[in-house]
N, C-alpha and C. Protein backbone atom coordinates (compact mmCIF):
# COMPACT_ATOMS: atom_id res chain seq x y z
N UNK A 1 -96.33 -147.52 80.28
CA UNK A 1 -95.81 -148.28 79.16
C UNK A 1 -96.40 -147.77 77.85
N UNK A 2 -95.50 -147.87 76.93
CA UNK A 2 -96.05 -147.73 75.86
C UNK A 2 -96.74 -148.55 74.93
N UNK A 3 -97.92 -148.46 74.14
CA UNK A 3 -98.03 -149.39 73.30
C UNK A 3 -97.60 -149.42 72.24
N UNK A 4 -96.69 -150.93 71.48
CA UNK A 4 -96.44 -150.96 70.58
C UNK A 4 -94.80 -151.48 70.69
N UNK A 5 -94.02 -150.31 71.15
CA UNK A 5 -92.65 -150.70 70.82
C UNK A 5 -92.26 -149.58 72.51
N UNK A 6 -91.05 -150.34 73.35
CA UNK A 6 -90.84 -149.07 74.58
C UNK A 6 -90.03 -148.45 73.86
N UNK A 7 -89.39 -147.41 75.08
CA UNK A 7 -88.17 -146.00 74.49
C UNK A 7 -87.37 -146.73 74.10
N UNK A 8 -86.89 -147.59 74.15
CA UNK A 8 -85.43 -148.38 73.53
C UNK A 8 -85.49 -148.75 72.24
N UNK A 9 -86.80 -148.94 71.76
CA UNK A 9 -87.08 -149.86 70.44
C UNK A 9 -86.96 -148.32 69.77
N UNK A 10 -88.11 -147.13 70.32
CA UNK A 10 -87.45 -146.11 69.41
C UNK A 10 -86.77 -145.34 69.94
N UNK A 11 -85.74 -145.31 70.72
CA UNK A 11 -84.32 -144.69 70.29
C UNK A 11 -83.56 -145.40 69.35
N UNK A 12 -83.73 -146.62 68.67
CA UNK A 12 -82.98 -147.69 68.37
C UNK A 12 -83.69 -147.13 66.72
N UNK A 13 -84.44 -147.11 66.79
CA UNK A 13 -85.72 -146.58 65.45
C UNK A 13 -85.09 -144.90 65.05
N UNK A 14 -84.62 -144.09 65.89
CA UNK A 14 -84.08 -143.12 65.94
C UNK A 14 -82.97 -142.58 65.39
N UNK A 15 -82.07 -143.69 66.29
CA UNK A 15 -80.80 -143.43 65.94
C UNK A 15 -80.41 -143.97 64.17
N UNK A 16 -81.28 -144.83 64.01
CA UNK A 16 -81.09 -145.08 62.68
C UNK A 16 -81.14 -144.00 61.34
N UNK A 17 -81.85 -143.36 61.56
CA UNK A 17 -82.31 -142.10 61.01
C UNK A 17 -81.57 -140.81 61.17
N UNK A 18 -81.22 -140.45 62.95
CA UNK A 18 -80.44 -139.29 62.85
C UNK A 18 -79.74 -139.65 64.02
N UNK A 19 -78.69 -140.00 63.79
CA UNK A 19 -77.23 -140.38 64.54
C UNK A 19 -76.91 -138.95 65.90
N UNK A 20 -76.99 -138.02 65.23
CA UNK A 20 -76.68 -137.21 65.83
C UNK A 20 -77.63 -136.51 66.95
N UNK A 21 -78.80 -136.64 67.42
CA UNK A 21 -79.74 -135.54 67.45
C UNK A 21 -79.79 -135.90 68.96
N UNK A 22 -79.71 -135.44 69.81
CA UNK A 22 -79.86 -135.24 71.16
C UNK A 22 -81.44 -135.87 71.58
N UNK A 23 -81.44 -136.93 72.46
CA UNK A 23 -82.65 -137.51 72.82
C UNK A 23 -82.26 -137.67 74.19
N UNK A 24 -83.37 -137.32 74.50
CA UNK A 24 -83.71 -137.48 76.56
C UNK A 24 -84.63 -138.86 77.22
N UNK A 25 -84.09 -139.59 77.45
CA UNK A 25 -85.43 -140.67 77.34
C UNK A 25 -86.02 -140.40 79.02
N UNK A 26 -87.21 -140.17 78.92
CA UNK A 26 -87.84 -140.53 80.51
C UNK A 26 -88.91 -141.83 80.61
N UNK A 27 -87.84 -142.00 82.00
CA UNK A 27 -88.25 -143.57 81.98
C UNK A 27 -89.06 -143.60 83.64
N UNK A 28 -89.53 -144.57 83.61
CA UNK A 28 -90.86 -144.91 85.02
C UNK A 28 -90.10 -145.48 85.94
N UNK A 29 -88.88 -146.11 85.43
CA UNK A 29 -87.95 -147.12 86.63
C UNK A 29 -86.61 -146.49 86.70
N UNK A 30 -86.10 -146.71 88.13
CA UNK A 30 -84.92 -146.22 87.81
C UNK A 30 -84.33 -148.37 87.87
N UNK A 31 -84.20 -148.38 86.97
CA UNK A 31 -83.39 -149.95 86.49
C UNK A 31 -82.23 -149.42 85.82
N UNK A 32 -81.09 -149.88 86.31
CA UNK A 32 -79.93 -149.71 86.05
C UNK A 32 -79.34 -150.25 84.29
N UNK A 33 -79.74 -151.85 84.58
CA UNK A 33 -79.68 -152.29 82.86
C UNK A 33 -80.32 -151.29 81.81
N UNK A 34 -81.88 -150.68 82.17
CA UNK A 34 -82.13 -149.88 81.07
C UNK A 34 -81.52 -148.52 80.79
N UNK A 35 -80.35 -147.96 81.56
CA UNK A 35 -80.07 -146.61 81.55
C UNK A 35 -78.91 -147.14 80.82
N UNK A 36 -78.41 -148.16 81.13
CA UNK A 36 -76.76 -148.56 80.13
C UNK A 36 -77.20 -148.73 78.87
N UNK A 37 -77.93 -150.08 78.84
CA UNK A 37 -78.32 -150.19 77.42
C UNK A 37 -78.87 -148.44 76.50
N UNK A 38 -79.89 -147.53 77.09
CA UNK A 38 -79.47 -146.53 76.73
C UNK A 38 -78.50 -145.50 75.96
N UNK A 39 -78.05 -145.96 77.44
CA UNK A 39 -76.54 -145.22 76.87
C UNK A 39 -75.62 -145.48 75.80
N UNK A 40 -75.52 -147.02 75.73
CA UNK A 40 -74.97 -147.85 74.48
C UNK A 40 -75.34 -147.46 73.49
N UNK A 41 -76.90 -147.00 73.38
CA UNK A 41 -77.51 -146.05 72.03
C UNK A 41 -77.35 -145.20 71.83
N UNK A 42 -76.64 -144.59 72.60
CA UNK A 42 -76.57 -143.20 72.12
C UNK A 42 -77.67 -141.43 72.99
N UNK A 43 -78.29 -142.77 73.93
CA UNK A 43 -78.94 -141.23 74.73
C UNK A 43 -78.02 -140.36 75.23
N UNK A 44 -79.04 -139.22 75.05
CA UNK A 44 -78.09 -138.33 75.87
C UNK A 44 -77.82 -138.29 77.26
N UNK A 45 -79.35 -138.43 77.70
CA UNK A 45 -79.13 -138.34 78.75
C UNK A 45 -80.92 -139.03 79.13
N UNK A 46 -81.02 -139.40 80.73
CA UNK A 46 -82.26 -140.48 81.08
C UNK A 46 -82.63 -139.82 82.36
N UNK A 47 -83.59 -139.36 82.67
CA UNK A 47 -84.56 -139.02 84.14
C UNK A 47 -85.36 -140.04 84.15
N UNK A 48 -85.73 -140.02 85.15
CA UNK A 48 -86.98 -140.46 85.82
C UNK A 48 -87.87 -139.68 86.28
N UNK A 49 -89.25 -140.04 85.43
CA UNK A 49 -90.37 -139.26 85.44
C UNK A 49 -90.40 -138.70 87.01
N UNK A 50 -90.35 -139.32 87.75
CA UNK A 50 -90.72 -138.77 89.01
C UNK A 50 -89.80 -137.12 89.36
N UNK A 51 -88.56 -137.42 88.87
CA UNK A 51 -87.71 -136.30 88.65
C UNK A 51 -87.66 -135.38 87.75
N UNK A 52 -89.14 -135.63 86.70
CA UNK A 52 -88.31 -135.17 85.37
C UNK A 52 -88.89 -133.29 85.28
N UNK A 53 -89.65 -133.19 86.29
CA UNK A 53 -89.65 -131.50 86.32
C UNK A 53 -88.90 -130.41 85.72
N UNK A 54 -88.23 -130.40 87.07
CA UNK A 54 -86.84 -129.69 87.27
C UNK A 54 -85.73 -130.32 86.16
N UNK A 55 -85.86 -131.41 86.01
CA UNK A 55 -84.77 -132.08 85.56
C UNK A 55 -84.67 -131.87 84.55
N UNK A 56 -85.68 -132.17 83.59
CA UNK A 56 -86.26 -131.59 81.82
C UNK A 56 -85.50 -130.50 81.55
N UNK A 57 -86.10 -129.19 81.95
CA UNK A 57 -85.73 -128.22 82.12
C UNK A 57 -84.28 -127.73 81.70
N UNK A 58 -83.89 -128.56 83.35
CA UNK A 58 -82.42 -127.90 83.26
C UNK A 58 -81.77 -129.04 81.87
N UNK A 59 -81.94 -130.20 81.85
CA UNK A 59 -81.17 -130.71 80.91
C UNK A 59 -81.52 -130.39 79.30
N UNK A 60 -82.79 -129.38 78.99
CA UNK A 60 -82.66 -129.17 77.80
C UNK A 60 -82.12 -127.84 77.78
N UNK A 61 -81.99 -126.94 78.74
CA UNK A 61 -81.20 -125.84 78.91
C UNK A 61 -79.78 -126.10 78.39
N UNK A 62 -79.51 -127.23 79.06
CA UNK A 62 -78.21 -127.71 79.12
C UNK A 62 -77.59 -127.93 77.60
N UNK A 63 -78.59 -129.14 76.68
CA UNK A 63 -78.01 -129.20 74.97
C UNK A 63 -78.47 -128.30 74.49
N UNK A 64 -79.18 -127.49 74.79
CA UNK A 64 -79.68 -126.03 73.43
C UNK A 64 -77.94 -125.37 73.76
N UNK A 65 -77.68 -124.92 75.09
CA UNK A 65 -76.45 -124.28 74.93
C UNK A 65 -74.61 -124.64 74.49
N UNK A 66 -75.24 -126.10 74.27
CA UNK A 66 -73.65 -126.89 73.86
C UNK A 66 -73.41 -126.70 72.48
């Protein structure tokens, strides 16, 4: 957990600022409500730390080349 504010408060803190900019949130749970609400903001895209190795990786491979 974070202290202070979680990933939602700043993607929400984020998006205010730059609408556009590609954000990855990695999250500790896979909870379904927090990947929608997410999404509603505007992530790009959400791993789970346990996954986020490989996963990082390929998904920033993935927006550098779009």
């Amino acid at each position: 957990h974070m202290p202070g504010m979680d990933g939602l408060e700043v993607l929400e803190e984020i998006r205010k600022e730059y609408k556009n900019l590609p954000v990855v949130i990695l999250s500790g749970s896979n909870v379904m409500e927090y990947g929608v609400k997410a999404l509603q903001l505007g992530v790009t895209d959400c791993l789970e730390k346990a996954a986020m190795r490989k996963g990082l990786v390929d998904m920033i491979e993935k927006i550098v080349n779009e």
